[in-house]
N, C-alpha and C. Protein backbone atom coordinates (compact mmCIF):
# COMPACT_ATOMS: atom_id res chain seq x y z
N UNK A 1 33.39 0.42 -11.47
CA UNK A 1 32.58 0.22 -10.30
C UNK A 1 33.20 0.98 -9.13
N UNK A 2 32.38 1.82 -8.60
CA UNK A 2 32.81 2.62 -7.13
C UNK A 2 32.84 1.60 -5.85
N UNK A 3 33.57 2.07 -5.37
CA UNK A 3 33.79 1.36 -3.58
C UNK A 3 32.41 0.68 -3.12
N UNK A 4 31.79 1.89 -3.06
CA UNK A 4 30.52 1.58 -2.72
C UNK A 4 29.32 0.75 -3.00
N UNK A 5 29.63 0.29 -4.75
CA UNK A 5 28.52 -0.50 -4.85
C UNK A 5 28.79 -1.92 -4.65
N UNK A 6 29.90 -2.34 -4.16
CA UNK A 6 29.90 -3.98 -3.91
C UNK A 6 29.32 -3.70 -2.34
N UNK A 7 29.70 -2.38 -1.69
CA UNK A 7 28.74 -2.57 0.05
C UNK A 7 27.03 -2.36 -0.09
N UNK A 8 26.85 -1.66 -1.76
CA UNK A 8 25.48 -2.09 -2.00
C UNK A 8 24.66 -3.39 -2.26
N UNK A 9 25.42 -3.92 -3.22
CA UNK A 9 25.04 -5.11 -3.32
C UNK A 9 24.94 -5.95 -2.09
N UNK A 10 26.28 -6.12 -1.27
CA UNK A 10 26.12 -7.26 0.16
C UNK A 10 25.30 -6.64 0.88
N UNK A 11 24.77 -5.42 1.17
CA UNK A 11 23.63 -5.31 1.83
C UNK A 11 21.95 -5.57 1.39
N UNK A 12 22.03 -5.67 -0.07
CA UNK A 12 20.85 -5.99 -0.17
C UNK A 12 20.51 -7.48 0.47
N UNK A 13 21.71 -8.32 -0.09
CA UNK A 13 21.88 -9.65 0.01
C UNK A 13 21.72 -10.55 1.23
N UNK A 14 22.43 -9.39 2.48
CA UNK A 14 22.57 -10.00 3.53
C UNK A 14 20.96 -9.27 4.29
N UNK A 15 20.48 -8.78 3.78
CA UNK A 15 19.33 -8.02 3.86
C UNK A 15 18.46 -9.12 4.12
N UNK A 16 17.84 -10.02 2.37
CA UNK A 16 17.17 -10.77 2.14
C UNK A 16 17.46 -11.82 3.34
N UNK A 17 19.18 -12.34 3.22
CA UNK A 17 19.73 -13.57 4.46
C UNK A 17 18.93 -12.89 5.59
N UNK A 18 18.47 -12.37 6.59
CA UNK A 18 18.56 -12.17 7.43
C UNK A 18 16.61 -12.13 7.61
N UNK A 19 16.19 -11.74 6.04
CA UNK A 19 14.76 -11.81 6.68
C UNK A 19 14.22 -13.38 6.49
N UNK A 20 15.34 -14.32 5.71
CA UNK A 20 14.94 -15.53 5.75
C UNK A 20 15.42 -16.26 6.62
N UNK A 21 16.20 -15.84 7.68
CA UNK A 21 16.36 -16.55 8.82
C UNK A 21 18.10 -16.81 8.88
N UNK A 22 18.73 -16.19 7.68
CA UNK A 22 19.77 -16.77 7.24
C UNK A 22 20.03 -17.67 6.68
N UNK A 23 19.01 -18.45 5.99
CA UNK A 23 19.36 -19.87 5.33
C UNK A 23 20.50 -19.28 4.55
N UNK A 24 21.10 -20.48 3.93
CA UNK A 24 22.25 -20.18 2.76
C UNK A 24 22.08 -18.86 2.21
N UNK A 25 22.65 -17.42 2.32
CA UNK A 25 22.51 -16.22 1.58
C UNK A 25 23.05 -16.66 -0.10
N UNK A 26 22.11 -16.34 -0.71
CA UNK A 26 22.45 -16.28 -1.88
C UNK A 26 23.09 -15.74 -2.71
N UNK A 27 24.47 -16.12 -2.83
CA UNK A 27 25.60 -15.16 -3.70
C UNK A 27 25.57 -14.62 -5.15
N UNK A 28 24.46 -15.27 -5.93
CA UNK A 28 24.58 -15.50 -7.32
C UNK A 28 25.50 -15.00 -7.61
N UNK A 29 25.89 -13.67 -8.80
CA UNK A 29 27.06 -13.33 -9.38
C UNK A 29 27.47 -12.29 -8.44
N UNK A 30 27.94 -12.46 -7.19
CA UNK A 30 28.97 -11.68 -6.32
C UNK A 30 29.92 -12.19 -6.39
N UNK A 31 31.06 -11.19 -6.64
CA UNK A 31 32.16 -11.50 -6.37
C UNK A 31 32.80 -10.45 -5.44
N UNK A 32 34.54 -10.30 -5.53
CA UNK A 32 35.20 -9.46 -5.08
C UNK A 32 34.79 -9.16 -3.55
N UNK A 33 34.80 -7.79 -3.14
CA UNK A 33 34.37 -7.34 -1.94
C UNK A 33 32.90 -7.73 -1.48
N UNK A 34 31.98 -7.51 -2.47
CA UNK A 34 30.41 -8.04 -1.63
C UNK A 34 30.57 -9.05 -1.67
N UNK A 35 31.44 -10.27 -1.92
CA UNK A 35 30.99 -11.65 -1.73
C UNK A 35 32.28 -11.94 -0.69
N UNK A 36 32.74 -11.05 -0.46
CA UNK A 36 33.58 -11.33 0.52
C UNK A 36 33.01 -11.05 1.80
N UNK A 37 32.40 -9.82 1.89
CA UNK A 37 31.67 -9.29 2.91
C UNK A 37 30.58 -9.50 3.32
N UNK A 38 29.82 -10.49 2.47
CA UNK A 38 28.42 -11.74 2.88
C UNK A 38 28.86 -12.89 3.23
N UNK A 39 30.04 -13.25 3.02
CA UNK A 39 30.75 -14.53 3.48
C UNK A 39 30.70 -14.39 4.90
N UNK A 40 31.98 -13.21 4.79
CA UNK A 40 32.14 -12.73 5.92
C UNK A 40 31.61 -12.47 7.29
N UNK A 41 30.31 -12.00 7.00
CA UNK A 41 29.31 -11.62 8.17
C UNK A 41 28.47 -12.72 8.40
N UNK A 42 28.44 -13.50 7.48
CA UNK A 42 27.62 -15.11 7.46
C UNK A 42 28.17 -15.93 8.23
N UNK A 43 29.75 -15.85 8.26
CA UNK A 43 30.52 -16.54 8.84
C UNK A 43 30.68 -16.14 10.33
N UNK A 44 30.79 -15.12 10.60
CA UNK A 44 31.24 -14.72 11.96
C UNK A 44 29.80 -13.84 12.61
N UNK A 45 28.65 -14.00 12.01
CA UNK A 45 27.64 -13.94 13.28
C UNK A 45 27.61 -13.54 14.04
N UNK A 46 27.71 -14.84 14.65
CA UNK A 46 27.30 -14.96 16.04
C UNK A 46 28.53 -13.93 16.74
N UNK A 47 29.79 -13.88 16.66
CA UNK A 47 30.81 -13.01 17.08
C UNK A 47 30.44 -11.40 17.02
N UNK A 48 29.49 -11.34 15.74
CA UNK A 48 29.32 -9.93 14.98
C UNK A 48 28.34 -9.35 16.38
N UNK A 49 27.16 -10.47 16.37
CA UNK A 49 26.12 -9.97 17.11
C UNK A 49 26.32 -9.57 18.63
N UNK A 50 27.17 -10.90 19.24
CA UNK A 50 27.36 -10.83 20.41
C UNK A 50 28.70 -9.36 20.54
N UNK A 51 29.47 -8.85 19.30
CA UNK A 51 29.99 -7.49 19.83
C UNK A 51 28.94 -6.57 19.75
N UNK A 52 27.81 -6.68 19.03
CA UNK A 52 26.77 -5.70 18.77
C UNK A 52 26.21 -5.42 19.94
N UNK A 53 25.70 -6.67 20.73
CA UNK A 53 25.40 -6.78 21.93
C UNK A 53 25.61 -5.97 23.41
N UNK A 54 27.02 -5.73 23.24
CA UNK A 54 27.67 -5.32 24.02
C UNK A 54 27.97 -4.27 23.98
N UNK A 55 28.27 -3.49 22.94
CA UNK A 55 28.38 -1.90 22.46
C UNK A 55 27.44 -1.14 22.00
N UNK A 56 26.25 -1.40 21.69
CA UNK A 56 25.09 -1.10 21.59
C UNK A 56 24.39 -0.52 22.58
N UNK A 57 24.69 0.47 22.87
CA UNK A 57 23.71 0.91 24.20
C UNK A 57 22.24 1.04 24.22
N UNK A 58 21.66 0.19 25.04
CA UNK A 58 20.05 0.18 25.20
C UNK A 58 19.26 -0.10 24.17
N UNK A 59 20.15 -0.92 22.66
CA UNK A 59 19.76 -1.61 21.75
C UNK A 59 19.94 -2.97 21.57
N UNK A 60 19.54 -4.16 21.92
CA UNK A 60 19.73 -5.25 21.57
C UNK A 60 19.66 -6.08 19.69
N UNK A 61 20.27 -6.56 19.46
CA UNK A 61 20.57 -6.86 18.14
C UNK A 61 18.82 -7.27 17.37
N UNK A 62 18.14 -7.56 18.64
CA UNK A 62 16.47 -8.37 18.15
C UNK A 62 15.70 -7.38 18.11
N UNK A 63 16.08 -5.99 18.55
CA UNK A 63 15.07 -5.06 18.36
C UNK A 63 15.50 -3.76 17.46
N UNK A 64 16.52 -4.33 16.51
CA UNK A 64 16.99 -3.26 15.53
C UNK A 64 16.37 -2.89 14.33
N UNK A 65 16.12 -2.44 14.21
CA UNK A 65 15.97 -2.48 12.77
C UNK A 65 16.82 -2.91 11.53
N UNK A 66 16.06 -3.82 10.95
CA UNK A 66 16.53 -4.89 10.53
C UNK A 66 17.79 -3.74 8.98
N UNK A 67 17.30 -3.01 8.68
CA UNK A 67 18.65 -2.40 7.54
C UNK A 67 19.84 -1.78 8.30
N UNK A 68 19.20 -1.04 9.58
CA UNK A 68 20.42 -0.65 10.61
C UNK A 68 21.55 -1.82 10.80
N UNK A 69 20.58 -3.16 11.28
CA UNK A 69 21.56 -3.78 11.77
C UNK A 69 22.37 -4.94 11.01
N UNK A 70 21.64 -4.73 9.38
CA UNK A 70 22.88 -5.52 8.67
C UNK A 70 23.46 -4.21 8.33
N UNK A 71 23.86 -3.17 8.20
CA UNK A 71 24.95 -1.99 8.27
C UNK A 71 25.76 -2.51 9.14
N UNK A 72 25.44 -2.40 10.49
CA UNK A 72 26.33 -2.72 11.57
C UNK A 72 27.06 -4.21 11.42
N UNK A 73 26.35 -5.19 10.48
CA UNK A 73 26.83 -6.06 10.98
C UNK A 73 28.01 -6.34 9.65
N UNK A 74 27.54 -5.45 8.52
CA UNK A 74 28.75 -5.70 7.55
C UNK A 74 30.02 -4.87 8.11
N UNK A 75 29.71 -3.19 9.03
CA UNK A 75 30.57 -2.87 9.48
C UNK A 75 31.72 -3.20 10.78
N UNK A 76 31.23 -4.09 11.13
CA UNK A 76 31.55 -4.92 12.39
C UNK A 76 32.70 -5.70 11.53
N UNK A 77 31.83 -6.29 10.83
CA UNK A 77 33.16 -7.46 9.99
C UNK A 77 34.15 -6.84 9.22
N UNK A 78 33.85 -5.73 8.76
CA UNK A 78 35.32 -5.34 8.24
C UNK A 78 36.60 -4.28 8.91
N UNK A 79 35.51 -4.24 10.19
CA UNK A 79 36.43 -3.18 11.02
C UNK A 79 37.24 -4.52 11.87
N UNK A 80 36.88 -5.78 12.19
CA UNK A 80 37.49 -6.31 12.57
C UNK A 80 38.24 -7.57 12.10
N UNK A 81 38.09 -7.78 10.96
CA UNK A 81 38.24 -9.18 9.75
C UNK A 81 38.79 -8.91 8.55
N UNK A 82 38.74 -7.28 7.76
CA UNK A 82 39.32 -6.87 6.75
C UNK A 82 40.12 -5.96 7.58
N UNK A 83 41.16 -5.34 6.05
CA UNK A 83 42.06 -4.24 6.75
C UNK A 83 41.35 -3.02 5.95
N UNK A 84 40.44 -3.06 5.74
CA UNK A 84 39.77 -1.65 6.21
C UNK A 84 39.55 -0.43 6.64
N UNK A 85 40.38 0.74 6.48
CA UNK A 85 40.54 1.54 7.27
C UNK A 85 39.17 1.98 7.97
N UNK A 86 39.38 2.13 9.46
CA UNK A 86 38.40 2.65 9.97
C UNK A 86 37.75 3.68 9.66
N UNK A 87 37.93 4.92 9.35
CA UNK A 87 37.25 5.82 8.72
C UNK A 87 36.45 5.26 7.62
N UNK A 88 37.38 4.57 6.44
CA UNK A 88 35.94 4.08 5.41
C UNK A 88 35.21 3.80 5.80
N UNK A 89 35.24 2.77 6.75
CA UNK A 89 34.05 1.58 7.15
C UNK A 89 33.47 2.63 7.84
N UNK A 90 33.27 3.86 8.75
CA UNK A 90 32.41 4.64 9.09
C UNK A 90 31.49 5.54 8.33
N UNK A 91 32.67 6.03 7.26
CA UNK A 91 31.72 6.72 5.97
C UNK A 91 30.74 6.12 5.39
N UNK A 92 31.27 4.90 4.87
CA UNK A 92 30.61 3.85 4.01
C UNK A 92 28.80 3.51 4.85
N UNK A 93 29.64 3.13 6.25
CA UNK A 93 27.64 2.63 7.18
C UNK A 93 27.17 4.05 7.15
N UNK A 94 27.65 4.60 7.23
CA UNK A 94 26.75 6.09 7.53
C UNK A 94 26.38 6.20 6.20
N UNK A 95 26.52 6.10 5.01
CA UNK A 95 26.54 6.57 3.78
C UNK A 95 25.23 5.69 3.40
N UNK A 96 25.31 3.88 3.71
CA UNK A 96 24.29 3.19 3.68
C UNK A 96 23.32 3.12 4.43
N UNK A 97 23.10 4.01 5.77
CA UNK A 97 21.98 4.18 6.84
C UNK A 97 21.35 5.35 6.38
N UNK A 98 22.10 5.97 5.36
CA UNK A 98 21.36 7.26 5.32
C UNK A 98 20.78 7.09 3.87
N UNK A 99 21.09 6.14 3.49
CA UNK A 99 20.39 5.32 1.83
C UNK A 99 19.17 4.89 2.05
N UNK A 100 19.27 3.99 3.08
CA UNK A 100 18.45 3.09 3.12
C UNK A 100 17.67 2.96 4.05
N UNK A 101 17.91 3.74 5.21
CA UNK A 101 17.22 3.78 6.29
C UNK A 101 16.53 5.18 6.98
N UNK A 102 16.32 4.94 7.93
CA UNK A 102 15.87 6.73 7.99
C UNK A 102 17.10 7.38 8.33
N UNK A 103 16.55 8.89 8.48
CA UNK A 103 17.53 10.27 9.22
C UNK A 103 18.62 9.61 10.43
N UNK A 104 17.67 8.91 11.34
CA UNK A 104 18.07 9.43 12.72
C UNK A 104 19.31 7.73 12.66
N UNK A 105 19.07 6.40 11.56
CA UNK A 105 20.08 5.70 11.84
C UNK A 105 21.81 5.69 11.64
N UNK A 106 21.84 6.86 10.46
CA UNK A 106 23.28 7.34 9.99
C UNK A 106 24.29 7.41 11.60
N UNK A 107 23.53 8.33 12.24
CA UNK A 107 24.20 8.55 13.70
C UNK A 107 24.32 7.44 15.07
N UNK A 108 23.16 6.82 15.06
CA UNK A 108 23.23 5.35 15.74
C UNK A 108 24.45 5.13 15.19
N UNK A 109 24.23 4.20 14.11
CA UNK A 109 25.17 3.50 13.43
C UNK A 109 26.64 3.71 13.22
N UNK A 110 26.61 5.35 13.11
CA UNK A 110 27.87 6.04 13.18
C UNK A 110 28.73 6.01 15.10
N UNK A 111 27.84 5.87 15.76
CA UNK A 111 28.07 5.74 17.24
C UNK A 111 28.53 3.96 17.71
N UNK A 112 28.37 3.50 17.24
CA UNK A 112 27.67 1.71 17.90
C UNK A 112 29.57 1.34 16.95
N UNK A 113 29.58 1.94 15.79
CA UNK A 113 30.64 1.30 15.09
C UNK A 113 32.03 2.49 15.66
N UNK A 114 32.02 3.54 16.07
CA UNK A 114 32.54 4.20 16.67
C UNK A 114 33.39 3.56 17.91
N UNK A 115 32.55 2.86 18.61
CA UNK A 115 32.52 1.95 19.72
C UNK A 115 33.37 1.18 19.48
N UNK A 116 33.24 0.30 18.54
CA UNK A 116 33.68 -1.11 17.59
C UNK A 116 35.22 -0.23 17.64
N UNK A 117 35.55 0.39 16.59
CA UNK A 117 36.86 0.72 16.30
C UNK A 117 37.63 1.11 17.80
N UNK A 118 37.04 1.86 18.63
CA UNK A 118 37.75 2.77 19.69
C UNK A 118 38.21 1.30 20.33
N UNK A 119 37.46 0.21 20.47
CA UNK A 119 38.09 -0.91 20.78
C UNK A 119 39.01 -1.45 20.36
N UNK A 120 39.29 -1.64 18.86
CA UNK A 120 40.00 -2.37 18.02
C UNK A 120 41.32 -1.50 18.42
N UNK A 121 42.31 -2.79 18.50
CA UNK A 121 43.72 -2.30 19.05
C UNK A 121 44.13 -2.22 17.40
N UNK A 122 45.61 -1.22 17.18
CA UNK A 122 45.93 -1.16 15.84
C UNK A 122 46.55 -2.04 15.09
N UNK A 123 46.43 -2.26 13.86
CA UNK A 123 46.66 -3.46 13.14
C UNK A 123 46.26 -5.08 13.76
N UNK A 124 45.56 -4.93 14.70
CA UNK A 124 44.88 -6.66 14.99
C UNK A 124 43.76 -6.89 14.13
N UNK A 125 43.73 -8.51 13.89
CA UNK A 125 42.41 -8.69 13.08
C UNK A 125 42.09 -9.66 14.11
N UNK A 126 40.78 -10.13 13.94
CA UNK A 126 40.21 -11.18 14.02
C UNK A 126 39.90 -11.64 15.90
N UNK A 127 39.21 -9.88 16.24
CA UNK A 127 38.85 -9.85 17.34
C UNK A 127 37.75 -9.95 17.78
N UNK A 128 36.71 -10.36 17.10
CA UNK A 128 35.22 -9.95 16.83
C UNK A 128 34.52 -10.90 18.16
N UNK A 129 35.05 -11.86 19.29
CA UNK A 129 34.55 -12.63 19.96
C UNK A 129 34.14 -11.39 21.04
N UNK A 130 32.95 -12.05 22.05
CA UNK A 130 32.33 -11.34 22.72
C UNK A 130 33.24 -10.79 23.91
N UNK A 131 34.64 -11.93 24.38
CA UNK A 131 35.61 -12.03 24.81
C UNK A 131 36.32 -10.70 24.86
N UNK A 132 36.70 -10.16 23.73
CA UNK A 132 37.45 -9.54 23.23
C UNK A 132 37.23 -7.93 23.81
């Protein structure tokens, strides 16, 4: 299995979570990294959104498009919750915006999480509050 397909799988997943409102996301047989990384973003939300919020220029989290912004929001959580190198986690959303979404979100997405890291001080985790 490549890198990439456990960030396939948690995006389908957190995909579905998100058009059902988030009820319980359904893990069935995830493990490893995608079930870490639907936990993950399930868990810290509201933290994810409200940094989305804020670094997002002239995009609010309610008017995203909904595959853009679970990209952003799995990349949010591991740029600030896993040790992750930043570059992956940029390849990787760009790699899945340009899968799954149109042309023009690879570069949003590549910008908004750009943001995210240029913030992140080195080696800290678990900065993701709006605070921060």
């Amino acid at each position: 299995m490549t890198d990439g397909e456990p960030r396939d799988r948690a995006l389908q997943i957190l995909y579905e979570a998100e058009r059902r409102g988030f009820e319980e996301p359904d893990l069935g047989l995830l493990t490893g990294k995608a079930a870490r990384i639907v936990h993950g973003v399930t868990e810290h939300l509201a933290d994810i959104d409200a940094t989305l919020n804020r670094l997002s220029a002239h995009w609010r989290t309610d008017r995203m498009p909904v595959v853009d912004l679970t990209v952003l929001r799995m990349g949010v959580y591991e740029l600030l919750w896993e040790d992750t190198p930043p570059g992956v986690v940029l390849s990787e959303a760009a790699r899945l915006a340009s899968a799954y979404s149109t042309e023009k979100s690879a570069p949003f997405v590549n910008g908004v999480l750009s943001a995210v890291a240029a913030e992140r001080e080195p080696g800290s985790r678990n900065r993701g509050t709006a605070d921060s």
